[in-house]
N, C-alpha and C. Protein backbone atom coordinates (compact mmCIF):
# COMPACT_ATOMS: atom_id res chain seq x y z
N UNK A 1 0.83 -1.20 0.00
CA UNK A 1 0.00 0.00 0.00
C UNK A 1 0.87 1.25 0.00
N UNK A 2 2.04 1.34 0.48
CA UNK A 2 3.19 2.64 1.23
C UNK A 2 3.37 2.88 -0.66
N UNK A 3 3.64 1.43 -1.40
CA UNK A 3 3.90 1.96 -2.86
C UNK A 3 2.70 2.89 -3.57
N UNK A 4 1.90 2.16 -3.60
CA UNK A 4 0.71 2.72 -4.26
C UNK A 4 0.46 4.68 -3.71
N UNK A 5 0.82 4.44 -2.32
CA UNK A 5 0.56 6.22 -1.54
C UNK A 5 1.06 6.79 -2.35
N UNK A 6 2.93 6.36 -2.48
CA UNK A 6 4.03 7.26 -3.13
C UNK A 6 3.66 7.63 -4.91
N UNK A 7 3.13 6.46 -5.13
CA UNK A 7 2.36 7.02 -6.72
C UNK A 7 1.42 7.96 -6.35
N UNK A 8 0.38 7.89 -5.96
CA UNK A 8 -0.96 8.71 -5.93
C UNK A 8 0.13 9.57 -5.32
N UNK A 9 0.23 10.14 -4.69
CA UNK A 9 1.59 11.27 -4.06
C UNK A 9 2.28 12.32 -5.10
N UNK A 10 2.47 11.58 -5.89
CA UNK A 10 3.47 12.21 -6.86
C UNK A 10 2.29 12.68 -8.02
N UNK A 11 1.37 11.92 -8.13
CA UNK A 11 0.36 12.25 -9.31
C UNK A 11 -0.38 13.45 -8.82
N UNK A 12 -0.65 13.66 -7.51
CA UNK A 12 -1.25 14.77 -6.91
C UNK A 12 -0.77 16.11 -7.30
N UNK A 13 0.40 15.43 -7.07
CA UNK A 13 1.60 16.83 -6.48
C UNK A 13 2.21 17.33 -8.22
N UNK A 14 1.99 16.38 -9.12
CA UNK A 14 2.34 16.91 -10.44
C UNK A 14 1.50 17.47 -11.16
N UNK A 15 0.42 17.43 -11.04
CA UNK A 15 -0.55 17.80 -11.04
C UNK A 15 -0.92 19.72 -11.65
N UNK A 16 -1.22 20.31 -12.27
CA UNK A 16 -1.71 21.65 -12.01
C UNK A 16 -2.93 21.85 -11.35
N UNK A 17 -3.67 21.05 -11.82
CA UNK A 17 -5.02 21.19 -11.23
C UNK A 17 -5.63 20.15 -9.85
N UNK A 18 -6.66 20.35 -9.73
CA UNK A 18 -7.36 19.13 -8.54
C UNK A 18 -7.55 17.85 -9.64
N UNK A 19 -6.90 16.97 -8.64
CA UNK A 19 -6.65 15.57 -9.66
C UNK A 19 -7.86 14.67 -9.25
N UNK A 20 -9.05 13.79 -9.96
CA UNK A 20 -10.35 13.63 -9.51
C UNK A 20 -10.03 12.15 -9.46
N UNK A 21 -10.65 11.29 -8.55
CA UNK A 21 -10.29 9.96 -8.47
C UNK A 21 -10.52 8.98 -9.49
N UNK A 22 -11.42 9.71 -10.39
CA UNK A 22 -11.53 8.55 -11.81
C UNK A 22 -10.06 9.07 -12.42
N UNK A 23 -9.79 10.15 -12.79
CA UNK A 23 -8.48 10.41 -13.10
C UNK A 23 -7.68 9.23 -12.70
N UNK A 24 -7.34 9.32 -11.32
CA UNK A 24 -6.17 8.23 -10.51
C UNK A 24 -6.46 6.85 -11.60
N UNK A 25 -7.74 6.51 -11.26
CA UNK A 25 -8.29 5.09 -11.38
C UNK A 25 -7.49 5.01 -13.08
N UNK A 26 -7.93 6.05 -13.80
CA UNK A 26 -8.11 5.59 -15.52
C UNK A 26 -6.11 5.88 -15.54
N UNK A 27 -5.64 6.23 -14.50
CA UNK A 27 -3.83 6.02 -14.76
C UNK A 27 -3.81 4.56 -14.15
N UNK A 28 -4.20 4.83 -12.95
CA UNK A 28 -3.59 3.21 -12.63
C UNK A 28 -4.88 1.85 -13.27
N UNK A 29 -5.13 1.83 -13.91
CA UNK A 29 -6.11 0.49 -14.47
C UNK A 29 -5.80 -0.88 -13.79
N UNK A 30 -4.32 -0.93 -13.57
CA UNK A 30 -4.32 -2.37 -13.15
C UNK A 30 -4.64 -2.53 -11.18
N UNK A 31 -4.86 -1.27 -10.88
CA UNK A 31 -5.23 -1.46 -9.23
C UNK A 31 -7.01 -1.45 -9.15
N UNK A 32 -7.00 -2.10 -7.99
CA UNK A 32 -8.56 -1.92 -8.03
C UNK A 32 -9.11 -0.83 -7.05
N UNK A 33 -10.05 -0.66 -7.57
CA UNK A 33 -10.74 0.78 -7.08
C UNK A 33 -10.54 1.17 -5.35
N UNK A 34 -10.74 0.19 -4.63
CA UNK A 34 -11.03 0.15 -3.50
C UNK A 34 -9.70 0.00 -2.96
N UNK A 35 -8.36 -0.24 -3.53
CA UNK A 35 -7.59 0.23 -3.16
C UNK A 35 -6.75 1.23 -3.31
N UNK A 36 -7.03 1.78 -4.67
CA UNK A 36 -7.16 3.22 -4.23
C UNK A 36 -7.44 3.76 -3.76
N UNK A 37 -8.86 4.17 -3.22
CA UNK A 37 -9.69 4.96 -2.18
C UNK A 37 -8.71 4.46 -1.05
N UNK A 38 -8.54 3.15 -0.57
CA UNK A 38 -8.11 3.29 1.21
C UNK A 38 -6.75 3.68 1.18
N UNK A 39 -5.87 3.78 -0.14
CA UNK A 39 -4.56 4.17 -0.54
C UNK A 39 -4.65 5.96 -0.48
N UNK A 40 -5.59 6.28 -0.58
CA UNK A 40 -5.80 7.79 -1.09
C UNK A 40 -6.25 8.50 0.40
N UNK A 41 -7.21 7.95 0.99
CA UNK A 41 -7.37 8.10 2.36
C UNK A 41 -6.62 8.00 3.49
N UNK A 42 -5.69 7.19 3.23
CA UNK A 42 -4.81 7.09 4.02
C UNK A 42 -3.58 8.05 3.82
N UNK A 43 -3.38 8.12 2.66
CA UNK A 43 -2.33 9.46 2.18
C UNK A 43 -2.55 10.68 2.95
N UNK A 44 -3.98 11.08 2.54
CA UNK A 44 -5.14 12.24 3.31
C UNK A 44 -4.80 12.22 4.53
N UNK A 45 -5.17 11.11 5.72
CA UNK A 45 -4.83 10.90 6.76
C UNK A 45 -3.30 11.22 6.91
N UNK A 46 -2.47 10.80 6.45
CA UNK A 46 -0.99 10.55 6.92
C UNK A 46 -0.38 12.60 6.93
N UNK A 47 -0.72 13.32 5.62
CA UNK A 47 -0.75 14.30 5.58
C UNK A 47 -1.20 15.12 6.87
N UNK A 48 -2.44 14.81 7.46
CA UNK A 48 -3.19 16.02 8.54
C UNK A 48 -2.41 14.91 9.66
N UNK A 49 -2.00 14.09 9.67
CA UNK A 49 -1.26 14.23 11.14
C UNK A 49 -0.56 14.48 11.62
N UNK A 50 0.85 14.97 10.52
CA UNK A 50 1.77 15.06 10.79
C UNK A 50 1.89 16.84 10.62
N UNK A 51 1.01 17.46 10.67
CA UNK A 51 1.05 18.95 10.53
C UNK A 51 2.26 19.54 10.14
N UNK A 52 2.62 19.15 8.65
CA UNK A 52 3.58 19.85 8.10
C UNK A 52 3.02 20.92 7.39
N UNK A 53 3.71 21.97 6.79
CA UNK A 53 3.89 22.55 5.88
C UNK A 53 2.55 22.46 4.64
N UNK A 54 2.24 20.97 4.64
CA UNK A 54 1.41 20.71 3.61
C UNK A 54 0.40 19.97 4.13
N UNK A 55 -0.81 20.05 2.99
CA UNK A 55 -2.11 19.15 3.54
C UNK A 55 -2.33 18.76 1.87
N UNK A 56 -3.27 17.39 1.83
CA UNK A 56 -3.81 16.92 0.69
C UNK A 56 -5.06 17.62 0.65
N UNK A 57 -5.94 18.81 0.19
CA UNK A 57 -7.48 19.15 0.05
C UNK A 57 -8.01 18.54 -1.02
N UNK A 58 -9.38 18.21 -0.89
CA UNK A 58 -10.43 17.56 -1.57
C UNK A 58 -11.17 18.83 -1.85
N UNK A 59 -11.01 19.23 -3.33
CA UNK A 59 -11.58 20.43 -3.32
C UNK A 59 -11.74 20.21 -5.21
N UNK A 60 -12.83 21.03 -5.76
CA UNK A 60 -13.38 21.27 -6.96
C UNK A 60 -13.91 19.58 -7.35
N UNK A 61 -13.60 18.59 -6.84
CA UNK A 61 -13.79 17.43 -7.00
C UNK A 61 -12.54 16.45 -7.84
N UNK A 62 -11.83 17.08 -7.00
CA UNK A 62 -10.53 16.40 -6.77
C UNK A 62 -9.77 16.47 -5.28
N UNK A 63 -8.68 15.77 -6.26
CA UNK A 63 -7.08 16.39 -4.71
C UNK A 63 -6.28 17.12 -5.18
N UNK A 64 -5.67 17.83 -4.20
CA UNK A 64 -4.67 18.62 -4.41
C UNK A 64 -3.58 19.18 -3.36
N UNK A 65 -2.74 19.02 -3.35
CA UNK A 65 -1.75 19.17 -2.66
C UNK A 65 -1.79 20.56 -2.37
N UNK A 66 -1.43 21.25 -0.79
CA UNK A 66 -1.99 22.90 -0.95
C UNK A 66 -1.10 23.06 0.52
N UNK A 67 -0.89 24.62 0.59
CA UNK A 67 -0.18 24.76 1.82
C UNK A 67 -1.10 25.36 2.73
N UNK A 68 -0.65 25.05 4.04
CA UNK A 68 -1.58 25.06 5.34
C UNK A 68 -1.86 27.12 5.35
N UNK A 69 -2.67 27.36 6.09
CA UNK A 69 -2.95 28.91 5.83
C UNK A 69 -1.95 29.47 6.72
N UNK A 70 -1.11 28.54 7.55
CA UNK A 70 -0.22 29.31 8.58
C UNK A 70 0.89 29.05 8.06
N UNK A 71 1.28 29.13 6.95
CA UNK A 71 2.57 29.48 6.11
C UNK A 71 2.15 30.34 5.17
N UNK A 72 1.15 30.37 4.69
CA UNK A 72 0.64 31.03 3.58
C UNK A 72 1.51 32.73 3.47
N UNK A 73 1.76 33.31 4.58
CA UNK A 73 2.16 34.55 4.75
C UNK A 73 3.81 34.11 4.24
N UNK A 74 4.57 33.58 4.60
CA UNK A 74 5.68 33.13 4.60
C UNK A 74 6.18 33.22 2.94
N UNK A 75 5.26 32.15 2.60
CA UNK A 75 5.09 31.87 0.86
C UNK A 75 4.99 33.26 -0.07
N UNK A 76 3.92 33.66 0.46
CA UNK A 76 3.90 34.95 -0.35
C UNK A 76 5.10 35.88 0.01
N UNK A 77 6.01 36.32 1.30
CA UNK A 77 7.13 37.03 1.36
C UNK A 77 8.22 36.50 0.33
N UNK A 78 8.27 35.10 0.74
CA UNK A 78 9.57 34.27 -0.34
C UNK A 78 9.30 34.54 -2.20
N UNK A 79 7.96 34.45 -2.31
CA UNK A 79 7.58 34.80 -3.63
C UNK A 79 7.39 36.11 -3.88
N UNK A 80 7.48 37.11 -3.41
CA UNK A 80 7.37 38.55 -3.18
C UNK A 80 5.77 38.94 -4.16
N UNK A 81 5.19 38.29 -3.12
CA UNK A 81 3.32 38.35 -4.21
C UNK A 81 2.38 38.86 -2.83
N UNK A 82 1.47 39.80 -3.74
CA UNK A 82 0.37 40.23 -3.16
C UNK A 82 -0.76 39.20 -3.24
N UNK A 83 -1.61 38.94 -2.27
CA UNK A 83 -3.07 37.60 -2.25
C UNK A 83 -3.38 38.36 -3.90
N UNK A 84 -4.13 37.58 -4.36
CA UNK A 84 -4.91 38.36 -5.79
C UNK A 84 -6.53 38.96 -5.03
N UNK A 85 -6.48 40.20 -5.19
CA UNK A 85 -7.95 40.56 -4.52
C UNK A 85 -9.04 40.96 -5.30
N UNK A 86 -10.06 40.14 -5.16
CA UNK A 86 -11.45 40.88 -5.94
C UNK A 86 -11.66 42.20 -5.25
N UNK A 87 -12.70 43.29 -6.10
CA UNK A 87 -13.66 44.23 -6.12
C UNK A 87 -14.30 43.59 -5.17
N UNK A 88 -14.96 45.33 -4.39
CA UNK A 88 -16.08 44.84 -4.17
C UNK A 88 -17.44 44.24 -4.89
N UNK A 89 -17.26 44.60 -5.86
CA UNK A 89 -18.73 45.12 -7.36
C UNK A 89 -18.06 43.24 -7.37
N UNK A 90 -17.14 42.98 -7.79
CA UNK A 90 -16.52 41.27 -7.92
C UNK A 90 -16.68 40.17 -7.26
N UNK A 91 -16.50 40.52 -5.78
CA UNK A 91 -17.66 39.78 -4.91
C UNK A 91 -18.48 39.29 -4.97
N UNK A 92 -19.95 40.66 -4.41
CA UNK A 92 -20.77 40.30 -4.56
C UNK A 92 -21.36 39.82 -6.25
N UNK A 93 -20.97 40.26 -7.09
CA UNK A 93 -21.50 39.68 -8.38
C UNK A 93 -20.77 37.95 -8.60
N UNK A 94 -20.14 37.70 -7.77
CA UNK A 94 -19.75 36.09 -7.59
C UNK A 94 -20.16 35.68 -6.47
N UNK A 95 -20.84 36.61 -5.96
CA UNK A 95 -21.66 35.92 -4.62
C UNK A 95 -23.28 35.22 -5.61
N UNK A 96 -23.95 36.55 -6.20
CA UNK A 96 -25.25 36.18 -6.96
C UNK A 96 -25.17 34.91 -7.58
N UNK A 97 -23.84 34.87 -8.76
CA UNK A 97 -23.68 33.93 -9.32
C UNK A 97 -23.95 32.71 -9.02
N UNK A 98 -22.88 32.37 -7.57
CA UNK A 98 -22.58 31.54 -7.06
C UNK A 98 -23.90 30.69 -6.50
N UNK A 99 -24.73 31.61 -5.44
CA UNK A 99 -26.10 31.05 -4.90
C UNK A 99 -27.56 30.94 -5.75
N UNK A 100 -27.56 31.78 -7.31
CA UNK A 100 -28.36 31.57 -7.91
C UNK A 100 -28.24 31.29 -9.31
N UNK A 101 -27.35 30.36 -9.19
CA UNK A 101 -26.65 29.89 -10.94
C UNK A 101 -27.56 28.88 -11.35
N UNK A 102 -28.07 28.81 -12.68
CA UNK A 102 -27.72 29.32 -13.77
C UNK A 102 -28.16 31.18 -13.28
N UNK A 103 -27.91 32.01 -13.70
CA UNK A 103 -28.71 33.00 -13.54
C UNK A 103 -27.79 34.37 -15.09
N UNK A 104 -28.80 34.92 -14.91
CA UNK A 104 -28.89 35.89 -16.05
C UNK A 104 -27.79 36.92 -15.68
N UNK A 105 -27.63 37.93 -16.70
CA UNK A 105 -27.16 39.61 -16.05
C UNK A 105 -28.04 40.18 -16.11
N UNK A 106 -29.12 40.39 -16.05
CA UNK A 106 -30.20 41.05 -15.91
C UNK A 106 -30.34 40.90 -14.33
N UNK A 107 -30.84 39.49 -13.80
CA UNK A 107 -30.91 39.05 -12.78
C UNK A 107 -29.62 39.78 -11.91
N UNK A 108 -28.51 39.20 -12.10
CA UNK A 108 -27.66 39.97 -10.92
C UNK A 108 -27.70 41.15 -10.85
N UNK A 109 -27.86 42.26 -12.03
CA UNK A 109 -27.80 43.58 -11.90
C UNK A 109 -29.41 44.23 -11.17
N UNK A 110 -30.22 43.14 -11.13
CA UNK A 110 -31.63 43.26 -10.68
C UNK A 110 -30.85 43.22 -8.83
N UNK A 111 -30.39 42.24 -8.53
CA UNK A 111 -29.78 42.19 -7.13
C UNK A 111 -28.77 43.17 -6.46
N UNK A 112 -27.80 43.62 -7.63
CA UNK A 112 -26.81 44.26 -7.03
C UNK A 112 -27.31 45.75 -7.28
N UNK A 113 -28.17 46.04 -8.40
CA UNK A 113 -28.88 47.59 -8.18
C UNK A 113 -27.76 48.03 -9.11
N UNK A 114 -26.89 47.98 -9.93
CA UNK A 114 -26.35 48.80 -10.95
C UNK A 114 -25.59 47.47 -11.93
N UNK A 115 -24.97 48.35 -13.04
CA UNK A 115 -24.36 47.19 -14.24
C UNK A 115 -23.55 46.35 -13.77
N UNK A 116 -23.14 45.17 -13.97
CA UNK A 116 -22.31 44.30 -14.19
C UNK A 116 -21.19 44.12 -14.87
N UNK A 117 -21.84 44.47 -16.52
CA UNK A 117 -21.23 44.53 -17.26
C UNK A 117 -19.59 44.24 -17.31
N UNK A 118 -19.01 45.17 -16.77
CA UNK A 118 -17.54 45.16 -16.75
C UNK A 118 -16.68 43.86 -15.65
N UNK A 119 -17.54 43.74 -14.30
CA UNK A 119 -17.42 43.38 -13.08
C UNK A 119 -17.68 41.44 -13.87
N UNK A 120 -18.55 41.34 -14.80
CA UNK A 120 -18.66 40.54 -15.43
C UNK A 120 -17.67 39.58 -16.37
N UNK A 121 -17.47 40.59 -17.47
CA UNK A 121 -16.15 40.52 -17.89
C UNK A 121 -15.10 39.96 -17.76
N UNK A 122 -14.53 40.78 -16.12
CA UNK A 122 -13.34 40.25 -15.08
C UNK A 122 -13.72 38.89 -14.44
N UNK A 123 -14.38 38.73 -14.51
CA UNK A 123 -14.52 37.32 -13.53
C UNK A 123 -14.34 36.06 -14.71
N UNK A 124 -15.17 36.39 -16.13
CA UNK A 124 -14.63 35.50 -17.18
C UNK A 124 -13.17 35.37 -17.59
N UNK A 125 -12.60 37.08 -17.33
CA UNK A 125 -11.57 36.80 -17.70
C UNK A 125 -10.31 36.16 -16.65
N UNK A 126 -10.98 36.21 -15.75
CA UNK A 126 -10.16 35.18 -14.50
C UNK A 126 -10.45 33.76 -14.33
N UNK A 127 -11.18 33.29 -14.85
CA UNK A 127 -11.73 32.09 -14.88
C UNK A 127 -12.71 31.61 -13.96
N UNK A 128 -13.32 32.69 -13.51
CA UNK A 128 -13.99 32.47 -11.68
C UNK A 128 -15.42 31.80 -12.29
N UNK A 129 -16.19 32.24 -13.49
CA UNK A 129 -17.51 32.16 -13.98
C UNK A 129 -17.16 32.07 -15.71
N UNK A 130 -18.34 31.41 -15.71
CA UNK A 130 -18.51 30.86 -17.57
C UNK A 130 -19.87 30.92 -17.90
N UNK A 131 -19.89 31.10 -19.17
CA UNK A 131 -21.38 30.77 -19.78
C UNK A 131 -21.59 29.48 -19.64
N UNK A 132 -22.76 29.65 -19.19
CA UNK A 132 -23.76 27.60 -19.03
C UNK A 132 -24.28 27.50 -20.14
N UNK A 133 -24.69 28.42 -20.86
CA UNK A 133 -25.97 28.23 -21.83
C UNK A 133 -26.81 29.42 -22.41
N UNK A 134 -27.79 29.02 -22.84
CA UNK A 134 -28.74 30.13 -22.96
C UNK A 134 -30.15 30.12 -22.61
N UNK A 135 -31.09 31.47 -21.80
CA UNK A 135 -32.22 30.84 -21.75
C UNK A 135 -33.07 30.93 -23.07
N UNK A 136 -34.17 29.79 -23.01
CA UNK A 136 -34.97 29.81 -23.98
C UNK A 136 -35.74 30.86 -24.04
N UNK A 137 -35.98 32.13 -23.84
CA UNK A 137 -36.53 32.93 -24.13
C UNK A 137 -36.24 34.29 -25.30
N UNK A 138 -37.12 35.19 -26.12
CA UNK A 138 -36.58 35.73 -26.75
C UNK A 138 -35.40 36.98 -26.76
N UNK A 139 -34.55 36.23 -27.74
CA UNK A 139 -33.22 37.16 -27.20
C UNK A 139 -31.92 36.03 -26.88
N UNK A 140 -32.64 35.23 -26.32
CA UNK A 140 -31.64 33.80 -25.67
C UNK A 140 -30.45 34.45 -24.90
N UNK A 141 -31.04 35.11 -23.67
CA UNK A 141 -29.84 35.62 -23.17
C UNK A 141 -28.91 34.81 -22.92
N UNK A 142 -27.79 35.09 -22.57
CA UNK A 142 -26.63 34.18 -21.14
C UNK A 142 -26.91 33.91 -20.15
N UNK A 143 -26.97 32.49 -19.50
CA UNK A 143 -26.56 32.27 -18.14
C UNK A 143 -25.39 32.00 -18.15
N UNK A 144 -24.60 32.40 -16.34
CA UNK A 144 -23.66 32.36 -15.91
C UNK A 144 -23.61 30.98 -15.06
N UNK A 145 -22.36 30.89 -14.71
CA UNK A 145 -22.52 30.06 -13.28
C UNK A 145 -21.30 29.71 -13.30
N UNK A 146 -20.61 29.11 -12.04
CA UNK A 146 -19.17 29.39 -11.59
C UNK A 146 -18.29 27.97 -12.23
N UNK A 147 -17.17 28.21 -12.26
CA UNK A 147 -16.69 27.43 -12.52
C UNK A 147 -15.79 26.40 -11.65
N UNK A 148 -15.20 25.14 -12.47
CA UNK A 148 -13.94 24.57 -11.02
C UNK A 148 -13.08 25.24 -10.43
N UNK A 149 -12.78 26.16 -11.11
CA UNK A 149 -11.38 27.16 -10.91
C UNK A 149 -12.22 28.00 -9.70
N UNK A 150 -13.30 28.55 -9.38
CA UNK A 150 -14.12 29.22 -7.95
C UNK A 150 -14.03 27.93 -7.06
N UNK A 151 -14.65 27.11 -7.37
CA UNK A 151 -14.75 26.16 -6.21
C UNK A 151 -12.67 25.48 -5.36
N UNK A 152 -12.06 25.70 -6.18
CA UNK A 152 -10.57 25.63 -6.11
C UNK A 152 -9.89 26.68 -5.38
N UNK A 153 -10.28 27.71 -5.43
CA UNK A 153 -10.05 28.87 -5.41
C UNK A 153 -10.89 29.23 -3.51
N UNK A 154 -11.56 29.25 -3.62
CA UNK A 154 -12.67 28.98 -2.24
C UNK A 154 -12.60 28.04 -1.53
N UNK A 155 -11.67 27.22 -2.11
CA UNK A 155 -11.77 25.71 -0.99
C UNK A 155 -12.99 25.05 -0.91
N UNK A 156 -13.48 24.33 -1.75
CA UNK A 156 -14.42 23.90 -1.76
C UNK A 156 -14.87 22.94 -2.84
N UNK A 157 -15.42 21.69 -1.95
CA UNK A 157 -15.52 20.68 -2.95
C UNK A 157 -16.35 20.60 -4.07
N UNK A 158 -17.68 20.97 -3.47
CA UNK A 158 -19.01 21.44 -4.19
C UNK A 158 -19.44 22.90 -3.77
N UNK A 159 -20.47 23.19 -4.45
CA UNK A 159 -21.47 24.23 -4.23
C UNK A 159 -22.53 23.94 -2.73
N UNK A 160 -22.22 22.44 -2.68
CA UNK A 160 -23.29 22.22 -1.33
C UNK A 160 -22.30 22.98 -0.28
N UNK A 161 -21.11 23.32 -0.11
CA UNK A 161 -19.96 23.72 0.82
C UNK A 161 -20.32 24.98 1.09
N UNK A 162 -21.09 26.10 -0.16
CA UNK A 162 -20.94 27.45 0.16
C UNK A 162 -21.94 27.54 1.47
N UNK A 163 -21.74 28.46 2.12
CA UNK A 163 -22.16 28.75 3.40
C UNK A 163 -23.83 29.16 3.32
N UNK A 164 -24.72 29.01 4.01
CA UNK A 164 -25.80 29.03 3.81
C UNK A 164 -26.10 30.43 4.89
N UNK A 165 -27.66 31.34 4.63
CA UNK A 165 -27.82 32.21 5.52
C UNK A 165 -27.68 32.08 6.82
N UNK A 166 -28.05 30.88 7.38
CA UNK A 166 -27.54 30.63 9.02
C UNK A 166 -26.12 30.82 9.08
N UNK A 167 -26.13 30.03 8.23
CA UNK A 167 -24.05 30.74 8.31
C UNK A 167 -23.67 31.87 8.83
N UNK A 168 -24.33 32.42 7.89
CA UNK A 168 -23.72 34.19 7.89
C UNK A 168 -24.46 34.49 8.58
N UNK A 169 -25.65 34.14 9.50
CA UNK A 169 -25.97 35.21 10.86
C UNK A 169 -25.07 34.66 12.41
N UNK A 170 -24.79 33.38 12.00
CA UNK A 170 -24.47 33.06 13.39
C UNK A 170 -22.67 33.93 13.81
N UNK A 171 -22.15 33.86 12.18
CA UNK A 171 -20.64 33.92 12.51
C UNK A 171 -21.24 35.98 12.36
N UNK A 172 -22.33 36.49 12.21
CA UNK A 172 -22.28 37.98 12.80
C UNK A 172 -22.94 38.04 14.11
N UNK A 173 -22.64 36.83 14.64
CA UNK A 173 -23.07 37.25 16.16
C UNK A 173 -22.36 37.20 17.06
């Protein structure tokens, strides 16, 4: 099993993106599923106990190798980098997105009370949100809705993760 970790290990960690367990599975074909998972879990495990430097996260619907938030300051001095910061107008227009996707620009600019437009733009052009589609109505506007790169980005495996209104009243109390 210690072999199999050190593969899944290295596939993580070579990785650019969150690596998804059919991924693992369709590299390794000749292991069976279920030992991957207790190979992969146990990696997971072996990582958060030993509170290094690094953790394995399960996030966008994958893994990914990521550094703990109490180095994070460290990293950015050695790399001489500012966090990347949204707008406010960027935010909340990836907040709308986020809790009422598919959704229109009509719709968010109906929520946020002025244009999008531009605030729009930036978020495609960061990769945060994408077109889903179009609605069937005349005109066939755009829907939006977020992409893996937000849920990666947010820490977060799914959309079931984003925080719900109890959320946000209890942590303003």
């Amino acid at each position: 099993m210690k072999d199999l970790q050190s593969i899944l290990e290295a596939l993580i960690f070579v990785s650019d993106a969150p690596v998804t367990f059919e991924r693992l599975r369709e590299t390794l074909p000749e292991r069976e599923a279920g030992d991957i998972r207790n190979a992969l879990n146990a990696l997971v495990e072996e990582y958060r106990s030993r509170e290094s430097g690094l953790y394995i996260a399960e996030v966008s619907g994958g893994y990914q190798i990521r550094t703990r938030e109490s180095v994070r300051d460290w990293i950015r001095k050695f790399r001489k980098e500012r966090p990347p910061a949204l707008s406010r107008a960027a935010v909340e227009t990836l907040a709308v997105i986020a809790y009422r996707q598919p959704v229109l620009k009509a719709e968010i600019e109906k929520v946020r009370g002025v244009d999008s437009s531009g605030t729009l733009k930036s978020l495609l052009e960061r990769n945060l949100v994408r077109m889903v589609g179009r609605k069937d109505v005349p005109g066939k506007p755009i829907l939006y809705g977020t992409t893996r790169k937000f849920l990666e980005i947010f820490h977060l495996r799914d959309l079931s993760e984003l925080p719900t209104l109890r959320d946000w009243k209890e942590l303003g109390e």
